[in-house]
PDB file of N, CA and C in Angstrom:
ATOM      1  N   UNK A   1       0.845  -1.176   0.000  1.00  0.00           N
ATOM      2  CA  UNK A   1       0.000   0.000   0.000  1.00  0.00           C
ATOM      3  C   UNK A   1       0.893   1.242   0.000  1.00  0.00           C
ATOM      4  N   UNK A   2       0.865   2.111  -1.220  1.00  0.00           N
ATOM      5  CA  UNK A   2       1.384   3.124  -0.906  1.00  0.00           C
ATOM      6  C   UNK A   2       0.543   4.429  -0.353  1.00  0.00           C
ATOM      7  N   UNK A   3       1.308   4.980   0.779  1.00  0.00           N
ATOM      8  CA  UNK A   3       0.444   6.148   1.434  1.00  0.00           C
ATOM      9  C   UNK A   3       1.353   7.412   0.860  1.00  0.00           C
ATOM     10  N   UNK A   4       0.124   8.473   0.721  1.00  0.00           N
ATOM     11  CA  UNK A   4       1.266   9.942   0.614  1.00  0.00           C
ATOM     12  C   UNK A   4       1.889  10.485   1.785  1.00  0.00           C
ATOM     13  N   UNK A   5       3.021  11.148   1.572  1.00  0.00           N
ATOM     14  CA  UNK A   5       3.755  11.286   2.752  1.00  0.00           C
ATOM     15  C   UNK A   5       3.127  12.750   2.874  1.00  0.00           C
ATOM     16  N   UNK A   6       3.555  13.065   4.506  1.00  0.00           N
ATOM     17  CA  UNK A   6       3.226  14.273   5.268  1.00  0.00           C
ATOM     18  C   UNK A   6       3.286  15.708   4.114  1.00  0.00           C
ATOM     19  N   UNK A   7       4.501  15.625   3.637  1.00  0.00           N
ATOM     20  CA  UNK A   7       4.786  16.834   2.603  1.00  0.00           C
ATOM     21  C   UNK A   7       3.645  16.795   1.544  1.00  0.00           C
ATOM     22  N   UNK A   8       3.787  15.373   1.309  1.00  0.00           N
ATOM     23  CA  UNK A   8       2.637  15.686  -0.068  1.00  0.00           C
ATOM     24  C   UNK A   8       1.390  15.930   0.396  1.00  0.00           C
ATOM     25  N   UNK A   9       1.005  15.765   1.651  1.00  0.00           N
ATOM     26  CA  UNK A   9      -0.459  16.033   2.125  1.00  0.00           C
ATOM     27  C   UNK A   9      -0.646  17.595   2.396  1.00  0.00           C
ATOM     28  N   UNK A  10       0.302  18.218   2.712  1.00  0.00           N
ATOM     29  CA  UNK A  10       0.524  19.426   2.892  1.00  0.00           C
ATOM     30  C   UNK A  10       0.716  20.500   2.163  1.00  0.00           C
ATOM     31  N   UNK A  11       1.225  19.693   0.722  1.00  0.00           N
ATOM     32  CA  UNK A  11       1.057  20.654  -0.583  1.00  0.00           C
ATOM     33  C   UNK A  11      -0.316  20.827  -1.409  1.00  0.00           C
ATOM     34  N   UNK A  12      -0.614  19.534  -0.867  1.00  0.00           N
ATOM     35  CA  UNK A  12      -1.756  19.261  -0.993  1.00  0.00           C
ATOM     36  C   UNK A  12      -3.380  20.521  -0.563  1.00  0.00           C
ATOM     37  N   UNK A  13      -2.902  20.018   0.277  1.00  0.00           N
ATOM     38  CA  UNK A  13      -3.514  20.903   1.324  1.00  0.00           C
ATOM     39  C   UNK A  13      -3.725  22.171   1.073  1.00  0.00           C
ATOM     40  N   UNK A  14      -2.439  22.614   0.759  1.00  0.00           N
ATOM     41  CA  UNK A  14      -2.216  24.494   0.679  1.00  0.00           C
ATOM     42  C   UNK A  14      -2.679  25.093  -1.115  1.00  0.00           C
ATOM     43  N   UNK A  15      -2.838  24.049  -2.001  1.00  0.00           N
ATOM     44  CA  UNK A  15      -2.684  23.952  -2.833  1.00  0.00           C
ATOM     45  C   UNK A  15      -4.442  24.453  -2.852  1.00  0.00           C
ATOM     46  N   UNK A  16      -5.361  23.400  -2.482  1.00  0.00           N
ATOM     47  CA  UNK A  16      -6.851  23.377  -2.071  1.00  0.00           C
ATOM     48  C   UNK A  16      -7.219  24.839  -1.394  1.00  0.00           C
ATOM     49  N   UNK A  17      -6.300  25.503  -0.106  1.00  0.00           N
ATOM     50  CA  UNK A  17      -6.878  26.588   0.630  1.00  0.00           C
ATOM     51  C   UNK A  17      -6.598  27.348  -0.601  1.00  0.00           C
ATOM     52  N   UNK A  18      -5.629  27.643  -1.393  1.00  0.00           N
ATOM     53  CA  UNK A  18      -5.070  28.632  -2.580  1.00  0.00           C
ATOM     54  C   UNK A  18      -6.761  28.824  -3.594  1.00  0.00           C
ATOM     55  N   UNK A  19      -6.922  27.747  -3.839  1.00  0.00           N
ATOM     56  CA  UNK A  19      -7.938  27.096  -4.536  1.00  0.00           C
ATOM     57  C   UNK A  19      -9.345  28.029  -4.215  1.00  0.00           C
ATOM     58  N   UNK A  20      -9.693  27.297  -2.994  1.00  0.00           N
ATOM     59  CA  UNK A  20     -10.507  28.075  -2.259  1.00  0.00           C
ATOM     60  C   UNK A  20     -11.068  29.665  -2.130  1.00  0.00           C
ATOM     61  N   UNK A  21      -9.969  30.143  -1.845  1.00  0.00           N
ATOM     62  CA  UNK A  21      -9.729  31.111  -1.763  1.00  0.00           C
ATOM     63  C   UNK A  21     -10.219  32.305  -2.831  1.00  0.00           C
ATOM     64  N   UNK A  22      -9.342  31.778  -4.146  1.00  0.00           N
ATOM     65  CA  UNK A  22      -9.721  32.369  -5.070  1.00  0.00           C
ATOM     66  C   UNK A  22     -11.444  32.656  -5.552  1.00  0.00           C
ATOM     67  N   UNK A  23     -11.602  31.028  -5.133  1.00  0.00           N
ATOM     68  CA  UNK A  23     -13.431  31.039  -5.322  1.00  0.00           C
ATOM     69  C   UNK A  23     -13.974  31.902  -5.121  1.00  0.00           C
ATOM     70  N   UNK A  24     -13.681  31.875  -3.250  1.00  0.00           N
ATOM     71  CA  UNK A  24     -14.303  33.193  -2.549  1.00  0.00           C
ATOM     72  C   UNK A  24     -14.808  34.717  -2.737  1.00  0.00           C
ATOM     73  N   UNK A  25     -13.208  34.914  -3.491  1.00  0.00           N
ATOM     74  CA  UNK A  25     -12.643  36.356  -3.381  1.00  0.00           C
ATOM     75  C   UNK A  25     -13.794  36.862  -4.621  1.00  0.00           C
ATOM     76  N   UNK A  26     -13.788  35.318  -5.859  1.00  0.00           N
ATOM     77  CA  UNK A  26     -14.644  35.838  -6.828  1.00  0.00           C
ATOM     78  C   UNK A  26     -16.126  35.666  -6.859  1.00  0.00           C
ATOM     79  N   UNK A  27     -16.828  35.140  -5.694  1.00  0.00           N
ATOM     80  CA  UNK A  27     -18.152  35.141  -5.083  1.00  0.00           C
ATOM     81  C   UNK A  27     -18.841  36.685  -5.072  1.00  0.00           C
ATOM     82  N   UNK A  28     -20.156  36.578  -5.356  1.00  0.00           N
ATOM     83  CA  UNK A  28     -20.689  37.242  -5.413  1.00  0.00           C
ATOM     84  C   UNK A  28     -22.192  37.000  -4.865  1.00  0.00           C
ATOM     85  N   UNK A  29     -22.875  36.962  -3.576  1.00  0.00           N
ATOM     86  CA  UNK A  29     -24.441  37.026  -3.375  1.00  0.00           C
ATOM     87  C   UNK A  29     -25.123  37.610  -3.163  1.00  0.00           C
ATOM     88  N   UNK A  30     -26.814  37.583  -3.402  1.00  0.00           N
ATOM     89  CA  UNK A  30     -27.567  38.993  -3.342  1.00  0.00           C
ATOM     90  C   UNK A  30     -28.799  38.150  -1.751  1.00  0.00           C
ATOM     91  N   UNK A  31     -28.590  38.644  -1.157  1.00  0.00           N
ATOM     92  CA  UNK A  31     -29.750  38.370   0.183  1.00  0.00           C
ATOM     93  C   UNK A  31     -30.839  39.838   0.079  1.00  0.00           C
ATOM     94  N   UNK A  32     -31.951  39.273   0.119  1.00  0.00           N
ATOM     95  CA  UNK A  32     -32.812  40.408  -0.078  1.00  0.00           C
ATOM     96  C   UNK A  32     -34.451  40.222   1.242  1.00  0.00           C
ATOM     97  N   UNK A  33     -34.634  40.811   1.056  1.00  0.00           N
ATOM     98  CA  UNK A  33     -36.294  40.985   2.531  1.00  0.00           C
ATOM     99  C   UNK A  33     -36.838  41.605   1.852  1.00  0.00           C
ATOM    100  N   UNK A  34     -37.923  41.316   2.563  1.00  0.00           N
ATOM    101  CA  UNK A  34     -39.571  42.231   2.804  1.00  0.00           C
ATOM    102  C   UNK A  34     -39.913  42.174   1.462  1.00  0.00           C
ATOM    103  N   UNK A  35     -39.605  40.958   0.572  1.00  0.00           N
ATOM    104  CA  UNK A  35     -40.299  40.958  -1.000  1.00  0.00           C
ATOM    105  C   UNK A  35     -39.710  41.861  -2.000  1.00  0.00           C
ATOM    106  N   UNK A  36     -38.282  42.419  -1.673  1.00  0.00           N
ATOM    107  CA  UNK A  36     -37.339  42.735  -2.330  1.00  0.00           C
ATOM    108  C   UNK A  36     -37.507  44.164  -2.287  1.00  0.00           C
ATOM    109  N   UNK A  37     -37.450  44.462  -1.292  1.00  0.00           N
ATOM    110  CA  UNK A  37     -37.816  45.646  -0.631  1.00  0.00           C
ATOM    111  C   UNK A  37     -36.356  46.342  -0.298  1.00  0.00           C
ATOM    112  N   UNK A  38     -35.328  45.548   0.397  1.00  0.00           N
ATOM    113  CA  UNK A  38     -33.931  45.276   0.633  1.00  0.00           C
ATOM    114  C   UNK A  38     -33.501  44.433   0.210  1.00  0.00           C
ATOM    115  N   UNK A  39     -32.646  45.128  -0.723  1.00  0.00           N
ATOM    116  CA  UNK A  39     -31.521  44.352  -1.163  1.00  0.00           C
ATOM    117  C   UNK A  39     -30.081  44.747  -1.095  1.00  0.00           C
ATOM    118  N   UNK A  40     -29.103  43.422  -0.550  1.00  0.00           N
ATOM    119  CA  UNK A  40     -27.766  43.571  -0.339  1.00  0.00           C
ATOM    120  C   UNK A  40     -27.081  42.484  -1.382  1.00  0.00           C
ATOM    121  N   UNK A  41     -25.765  43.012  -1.481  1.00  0.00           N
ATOM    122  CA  UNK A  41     -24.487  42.202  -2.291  1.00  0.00           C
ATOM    123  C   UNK A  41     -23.695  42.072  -1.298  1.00  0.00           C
ATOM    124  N   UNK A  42     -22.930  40.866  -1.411  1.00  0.00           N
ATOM    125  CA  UNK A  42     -21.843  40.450  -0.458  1.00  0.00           C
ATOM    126  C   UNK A  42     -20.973  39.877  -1.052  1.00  0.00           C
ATOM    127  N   UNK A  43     -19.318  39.836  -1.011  1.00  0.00           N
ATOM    128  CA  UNK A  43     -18.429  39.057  -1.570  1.00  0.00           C
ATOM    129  C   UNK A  43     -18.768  37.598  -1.027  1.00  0.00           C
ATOM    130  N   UNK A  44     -17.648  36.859  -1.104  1.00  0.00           N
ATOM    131  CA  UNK A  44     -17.347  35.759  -0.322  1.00  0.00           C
ATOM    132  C   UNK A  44     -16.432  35.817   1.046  1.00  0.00           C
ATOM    133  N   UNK A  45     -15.736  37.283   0.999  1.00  0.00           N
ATOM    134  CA  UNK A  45     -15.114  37.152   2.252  1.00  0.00           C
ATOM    135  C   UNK A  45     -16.380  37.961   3.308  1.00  0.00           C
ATOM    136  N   UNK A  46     -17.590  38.181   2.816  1.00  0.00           N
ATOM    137  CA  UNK A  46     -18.767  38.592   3.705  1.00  0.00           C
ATOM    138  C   UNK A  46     -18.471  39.576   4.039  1.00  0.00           C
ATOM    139  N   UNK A  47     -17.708  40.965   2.905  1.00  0.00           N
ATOM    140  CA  UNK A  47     -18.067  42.310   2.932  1.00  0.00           C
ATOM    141  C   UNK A  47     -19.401  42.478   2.180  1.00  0.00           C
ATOM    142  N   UNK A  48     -19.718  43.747   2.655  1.00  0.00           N
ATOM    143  CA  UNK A  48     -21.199  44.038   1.593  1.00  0.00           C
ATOM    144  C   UNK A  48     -20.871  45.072   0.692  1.00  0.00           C
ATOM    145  N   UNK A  49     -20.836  44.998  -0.530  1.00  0.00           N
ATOM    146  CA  UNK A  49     -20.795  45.534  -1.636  1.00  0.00           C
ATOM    147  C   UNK A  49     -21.774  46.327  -1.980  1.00  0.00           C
ATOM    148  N   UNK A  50     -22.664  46.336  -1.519  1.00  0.00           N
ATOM    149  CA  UNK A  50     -23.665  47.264  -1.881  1.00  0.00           C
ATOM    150  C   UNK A  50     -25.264  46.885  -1.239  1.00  0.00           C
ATOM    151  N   UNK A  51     -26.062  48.137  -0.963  1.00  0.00           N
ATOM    152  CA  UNK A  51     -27.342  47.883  -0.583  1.00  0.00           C
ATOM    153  C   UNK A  51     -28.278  48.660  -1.388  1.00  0.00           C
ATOM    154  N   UNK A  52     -29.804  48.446  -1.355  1.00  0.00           N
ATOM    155  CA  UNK A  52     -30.481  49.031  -2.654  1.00  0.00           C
ATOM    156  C   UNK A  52     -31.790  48.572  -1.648  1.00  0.00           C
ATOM    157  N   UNK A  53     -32.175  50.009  -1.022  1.00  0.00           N
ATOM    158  CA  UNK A  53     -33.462  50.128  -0.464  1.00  0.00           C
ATOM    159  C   UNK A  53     -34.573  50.867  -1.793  1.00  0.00           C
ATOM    160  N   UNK A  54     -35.808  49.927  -1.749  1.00  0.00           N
ATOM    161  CA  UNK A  54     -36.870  50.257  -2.755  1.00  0.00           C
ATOM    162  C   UNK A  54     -37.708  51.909  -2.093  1.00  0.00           C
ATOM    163  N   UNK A  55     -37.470  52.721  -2.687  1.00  0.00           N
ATOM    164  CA  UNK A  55     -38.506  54.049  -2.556  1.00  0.00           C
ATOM    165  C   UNK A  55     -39.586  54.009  -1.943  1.00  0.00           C
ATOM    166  N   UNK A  56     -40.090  52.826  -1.759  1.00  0.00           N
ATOM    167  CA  UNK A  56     -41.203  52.955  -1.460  1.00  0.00           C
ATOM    168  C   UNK A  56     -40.967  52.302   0.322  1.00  0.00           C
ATOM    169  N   UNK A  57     -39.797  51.599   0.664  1.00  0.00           N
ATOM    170  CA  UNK A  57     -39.522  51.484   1.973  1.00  0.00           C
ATOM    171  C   UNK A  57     -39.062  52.962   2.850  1.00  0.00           C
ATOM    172  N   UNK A  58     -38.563  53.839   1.700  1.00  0.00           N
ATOM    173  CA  UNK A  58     -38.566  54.892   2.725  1.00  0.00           C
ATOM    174  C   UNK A  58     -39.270  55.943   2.987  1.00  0.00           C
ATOM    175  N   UNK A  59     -40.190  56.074   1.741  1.00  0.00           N
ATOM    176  CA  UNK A  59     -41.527  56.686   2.527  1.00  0.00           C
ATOM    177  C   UNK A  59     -42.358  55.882   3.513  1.00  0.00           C
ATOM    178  N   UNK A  60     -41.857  54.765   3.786  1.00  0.00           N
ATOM    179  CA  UNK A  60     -43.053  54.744   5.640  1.00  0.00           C
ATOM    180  C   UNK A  60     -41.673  54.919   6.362  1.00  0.00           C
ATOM    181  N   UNK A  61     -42.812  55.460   7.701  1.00  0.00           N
ATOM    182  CA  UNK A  61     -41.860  56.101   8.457  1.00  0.00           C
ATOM    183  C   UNK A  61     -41.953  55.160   9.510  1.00  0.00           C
ATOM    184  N   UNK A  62     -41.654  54.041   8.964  1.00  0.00           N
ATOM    185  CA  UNK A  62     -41.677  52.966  10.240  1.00  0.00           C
ATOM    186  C   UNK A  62     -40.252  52.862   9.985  1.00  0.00           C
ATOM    187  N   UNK A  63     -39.347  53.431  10.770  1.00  0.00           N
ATOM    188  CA  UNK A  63     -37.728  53.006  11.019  1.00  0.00           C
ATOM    189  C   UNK A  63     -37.186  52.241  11.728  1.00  0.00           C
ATOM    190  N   UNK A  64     -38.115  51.014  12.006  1.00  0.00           N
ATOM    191  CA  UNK A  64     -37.634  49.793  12.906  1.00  0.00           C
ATOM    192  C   UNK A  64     -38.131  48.929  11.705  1.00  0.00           C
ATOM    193  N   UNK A  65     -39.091  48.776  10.917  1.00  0.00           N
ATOM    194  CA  UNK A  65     -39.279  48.013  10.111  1.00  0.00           C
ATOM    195  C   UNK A  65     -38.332  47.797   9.046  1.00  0.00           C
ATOM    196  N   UNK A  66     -37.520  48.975   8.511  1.00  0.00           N
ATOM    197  CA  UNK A  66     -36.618  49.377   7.394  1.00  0.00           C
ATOM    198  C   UNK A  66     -35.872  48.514   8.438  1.00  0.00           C
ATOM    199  N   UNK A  67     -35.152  49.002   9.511  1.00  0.00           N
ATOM    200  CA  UNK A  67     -33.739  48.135   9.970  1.00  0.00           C
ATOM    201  C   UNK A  67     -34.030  46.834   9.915  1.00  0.00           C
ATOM    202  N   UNK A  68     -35.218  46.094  10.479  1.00  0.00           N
ATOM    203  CA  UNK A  68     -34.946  44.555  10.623  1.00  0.00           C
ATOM    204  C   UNK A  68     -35.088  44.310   8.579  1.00  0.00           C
ATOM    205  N   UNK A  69     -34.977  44.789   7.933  1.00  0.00           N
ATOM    206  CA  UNK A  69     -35.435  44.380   6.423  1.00  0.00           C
ATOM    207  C   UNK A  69     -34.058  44.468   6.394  1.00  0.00           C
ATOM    208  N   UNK A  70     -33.135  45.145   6.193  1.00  0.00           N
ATOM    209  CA  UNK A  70     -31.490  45.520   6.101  1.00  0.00           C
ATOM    210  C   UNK A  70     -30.699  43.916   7.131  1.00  0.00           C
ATOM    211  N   UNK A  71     -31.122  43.991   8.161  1.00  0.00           N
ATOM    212  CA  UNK A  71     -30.602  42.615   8.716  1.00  0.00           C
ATOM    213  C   UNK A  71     -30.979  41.550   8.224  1.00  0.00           C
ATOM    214  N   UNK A  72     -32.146  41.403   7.952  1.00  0.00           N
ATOM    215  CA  UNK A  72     -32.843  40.188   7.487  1.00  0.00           C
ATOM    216  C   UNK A  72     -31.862  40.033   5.880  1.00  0.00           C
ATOM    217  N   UNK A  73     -32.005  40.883   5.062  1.00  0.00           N
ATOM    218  CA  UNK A  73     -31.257  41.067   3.659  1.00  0.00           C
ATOM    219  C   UNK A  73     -29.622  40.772   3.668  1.00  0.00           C
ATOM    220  N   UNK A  74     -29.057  41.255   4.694  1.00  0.00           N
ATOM    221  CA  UNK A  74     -27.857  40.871   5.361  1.00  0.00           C
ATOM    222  C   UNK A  74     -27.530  38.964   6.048  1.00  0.00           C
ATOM    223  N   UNK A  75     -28.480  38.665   6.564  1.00  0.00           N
ATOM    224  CA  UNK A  75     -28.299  37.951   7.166  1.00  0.00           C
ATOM    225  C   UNK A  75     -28.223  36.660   6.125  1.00  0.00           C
ATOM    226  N   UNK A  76     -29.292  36.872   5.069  1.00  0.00           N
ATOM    227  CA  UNK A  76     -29.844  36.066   3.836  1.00  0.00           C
ATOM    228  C   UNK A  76     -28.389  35.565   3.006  1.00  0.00           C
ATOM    229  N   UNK A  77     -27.674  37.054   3.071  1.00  0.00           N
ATOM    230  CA  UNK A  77     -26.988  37.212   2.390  1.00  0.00           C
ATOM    231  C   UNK A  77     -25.290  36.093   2.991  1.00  0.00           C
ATOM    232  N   UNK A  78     -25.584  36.394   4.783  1.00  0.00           N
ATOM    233  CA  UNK A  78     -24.299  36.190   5.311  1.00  0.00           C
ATOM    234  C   UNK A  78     -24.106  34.699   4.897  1.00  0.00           C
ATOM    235  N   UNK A  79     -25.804  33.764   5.143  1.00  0.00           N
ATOM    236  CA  UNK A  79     -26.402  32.488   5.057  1.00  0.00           C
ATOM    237  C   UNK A  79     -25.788  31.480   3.485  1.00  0.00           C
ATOM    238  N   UNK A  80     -25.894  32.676   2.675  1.00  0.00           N
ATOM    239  CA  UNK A  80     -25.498  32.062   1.592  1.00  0.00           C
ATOM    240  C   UNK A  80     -23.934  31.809   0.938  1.00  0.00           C
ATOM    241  N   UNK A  81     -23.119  33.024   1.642  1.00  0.00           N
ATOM    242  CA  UNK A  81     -21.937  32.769   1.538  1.00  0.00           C
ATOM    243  C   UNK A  81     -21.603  31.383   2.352  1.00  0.00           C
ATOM    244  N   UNK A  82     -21.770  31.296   3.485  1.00  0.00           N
ATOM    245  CA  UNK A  82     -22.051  29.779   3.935  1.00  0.00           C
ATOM    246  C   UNK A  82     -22.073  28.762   3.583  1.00  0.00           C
ATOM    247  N   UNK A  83     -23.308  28.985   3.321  1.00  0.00           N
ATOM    248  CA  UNK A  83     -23.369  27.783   1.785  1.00  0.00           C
ATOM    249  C   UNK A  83     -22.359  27.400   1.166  1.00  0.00           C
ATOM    250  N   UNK A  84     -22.121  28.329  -0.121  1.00  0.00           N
ATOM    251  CA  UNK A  84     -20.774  28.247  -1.088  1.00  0.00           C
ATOM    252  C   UNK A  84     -19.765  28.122  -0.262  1.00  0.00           C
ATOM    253  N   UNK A  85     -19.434  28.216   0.562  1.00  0.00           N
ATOM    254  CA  UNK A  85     -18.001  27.580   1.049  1.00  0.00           C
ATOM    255  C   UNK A  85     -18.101  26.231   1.660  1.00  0.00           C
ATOM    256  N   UNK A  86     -18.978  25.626   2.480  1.00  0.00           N
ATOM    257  CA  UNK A  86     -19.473  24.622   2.658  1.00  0.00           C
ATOM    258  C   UNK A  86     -19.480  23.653   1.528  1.00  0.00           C
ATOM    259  N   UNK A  87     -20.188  23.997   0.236  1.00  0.00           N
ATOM    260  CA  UNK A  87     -20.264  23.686  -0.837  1.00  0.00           C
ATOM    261  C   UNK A  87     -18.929  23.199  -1.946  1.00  0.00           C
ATOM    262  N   UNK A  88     -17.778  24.122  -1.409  1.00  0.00           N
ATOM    263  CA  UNK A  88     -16.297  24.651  -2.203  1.00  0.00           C
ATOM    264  C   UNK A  88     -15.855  23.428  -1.166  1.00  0.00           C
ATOM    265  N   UNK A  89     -15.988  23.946  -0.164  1.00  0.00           N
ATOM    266  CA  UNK A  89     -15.365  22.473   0.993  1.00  0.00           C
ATOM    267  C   UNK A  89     -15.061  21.283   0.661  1.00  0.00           C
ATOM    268  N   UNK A  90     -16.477  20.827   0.442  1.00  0.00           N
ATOM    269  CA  UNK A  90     -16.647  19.948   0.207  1.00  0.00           C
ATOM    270  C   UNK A  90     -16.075  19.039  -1.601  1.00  0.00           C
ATOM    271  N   UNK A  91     -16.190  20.129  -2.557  1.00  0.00           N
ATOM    272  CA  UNK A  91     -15.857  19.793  -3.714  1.00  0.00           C
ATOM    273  C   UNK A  91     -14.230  19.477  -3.765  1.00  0.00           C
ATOM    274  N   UNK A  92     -13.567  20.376  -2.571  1.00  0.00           N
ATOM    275  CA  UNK A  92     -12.362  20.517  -2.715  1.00  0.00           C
ATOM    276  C   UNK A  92     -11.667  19.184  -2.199  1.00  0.00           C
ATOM    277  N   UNK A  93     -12.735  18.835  -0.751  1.00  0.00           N
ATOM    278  CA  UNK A  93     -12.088  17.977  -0.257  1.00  0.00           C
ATOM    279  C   UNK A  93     -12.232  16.385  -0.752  1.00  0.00           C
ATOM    280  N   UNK A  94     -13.145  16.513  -2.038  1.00  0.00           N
ATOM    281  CA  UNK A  94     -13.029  15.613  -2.591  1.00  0.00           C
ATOM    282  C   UNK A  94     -11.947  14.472  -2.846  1.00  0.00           C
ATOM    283  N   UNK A  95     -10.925  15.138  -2.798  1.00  0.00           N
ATOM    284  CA  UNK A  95      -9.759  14.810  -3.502  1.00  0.00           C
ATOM    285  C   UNK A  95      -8.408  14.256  -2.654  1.00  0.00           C
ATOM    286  N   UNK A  96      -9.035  14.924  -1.136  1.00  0.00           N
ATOM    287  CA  UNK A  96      -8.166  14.571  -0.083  1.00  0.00           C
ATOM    288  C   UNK A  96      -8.787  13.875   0.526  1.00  0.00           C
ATOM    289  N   UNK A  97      -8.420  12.970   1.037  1.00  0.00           N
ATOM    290  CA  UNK A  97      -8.899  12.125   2.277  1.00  0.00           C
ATOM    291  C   UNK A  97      -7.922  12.403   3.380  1.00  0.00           C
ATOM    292  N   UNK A  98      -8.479  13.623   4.338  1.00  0.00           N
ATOM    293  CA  UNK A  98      -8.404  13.347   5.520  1.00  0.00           C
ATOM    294  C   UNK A  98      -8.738  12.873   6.984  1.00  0.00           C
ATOM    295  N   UNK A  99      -8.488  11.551   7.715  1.00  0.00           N
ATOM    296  CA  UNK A  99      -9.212  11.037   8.319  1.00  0.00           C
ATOM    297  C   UNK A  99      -9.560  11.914   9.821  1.00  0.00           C
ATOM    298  N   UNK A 100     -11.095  12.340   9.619  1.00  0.00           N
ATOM    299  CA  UNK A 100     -11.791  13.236  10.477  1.00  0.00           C
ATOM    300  C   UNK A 100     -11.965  14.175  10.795  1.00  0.00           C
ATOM    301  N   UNK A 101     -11.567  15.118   9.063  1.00  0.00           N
ATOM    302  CA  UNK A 101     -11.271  16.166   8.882  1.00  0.00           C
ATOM    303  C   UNK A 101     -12.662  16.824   8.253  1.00  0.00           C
ATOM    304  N   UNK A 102     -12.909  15.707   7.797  1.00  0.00           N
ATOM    305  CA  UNK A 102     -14.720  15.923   6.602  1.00  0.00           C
ATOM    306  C   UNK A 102     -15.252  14.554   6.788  1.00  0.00           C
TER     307      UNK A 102
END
């Protein structure tokens, strides 16, 4: 049985986070509320790129309703980067078998 040695698991390894990484950086998701009322963009490293409140959320003057729509749109948003890396994880770690690592 041949096993890979420590080094090669490790180039391995760094080779996959490199990998990763890049995915990330080029991720792009939109989390949105209140029926698209709020909407946010987020990279993959879960900055927000941009938000886009509908006109018609800021004529009511309910300003607790607008904030939880901005979190909720945020949160949608944080949820899905999640995902895709979970997702990248998993595709990546396809390839490695580490025992109790995935």
């Amino acid at each position: 049985m041949n096993t890979p040695n420590m080094q090669q698991i490790l180039k391995q390894a760094q080779k996959m986070q490199e990998q990763l990484q890049k995915q990330m950086e080029d991720l792009v998701v939109e989390g949105s509320a209140g029926g698209g009322m709020v909407t946010v963009k987020m990279n993959g490293q879960k900055q927000l790129l941009a938000v886009t409140i509908d006109p018609e959320a800021l004529s009511s003057s309910d300003r607790e309703m607008l904030q939880d729509l901005i979190l909720a749109a945020v949160n949608e948003a944080t949820r899905k980067v999640d995902e895709q890396l979970q997702g990248q994880l998993g595709n990546l770690a396809g390839g490695l078998k580490l025992p109790g690592l995935f």
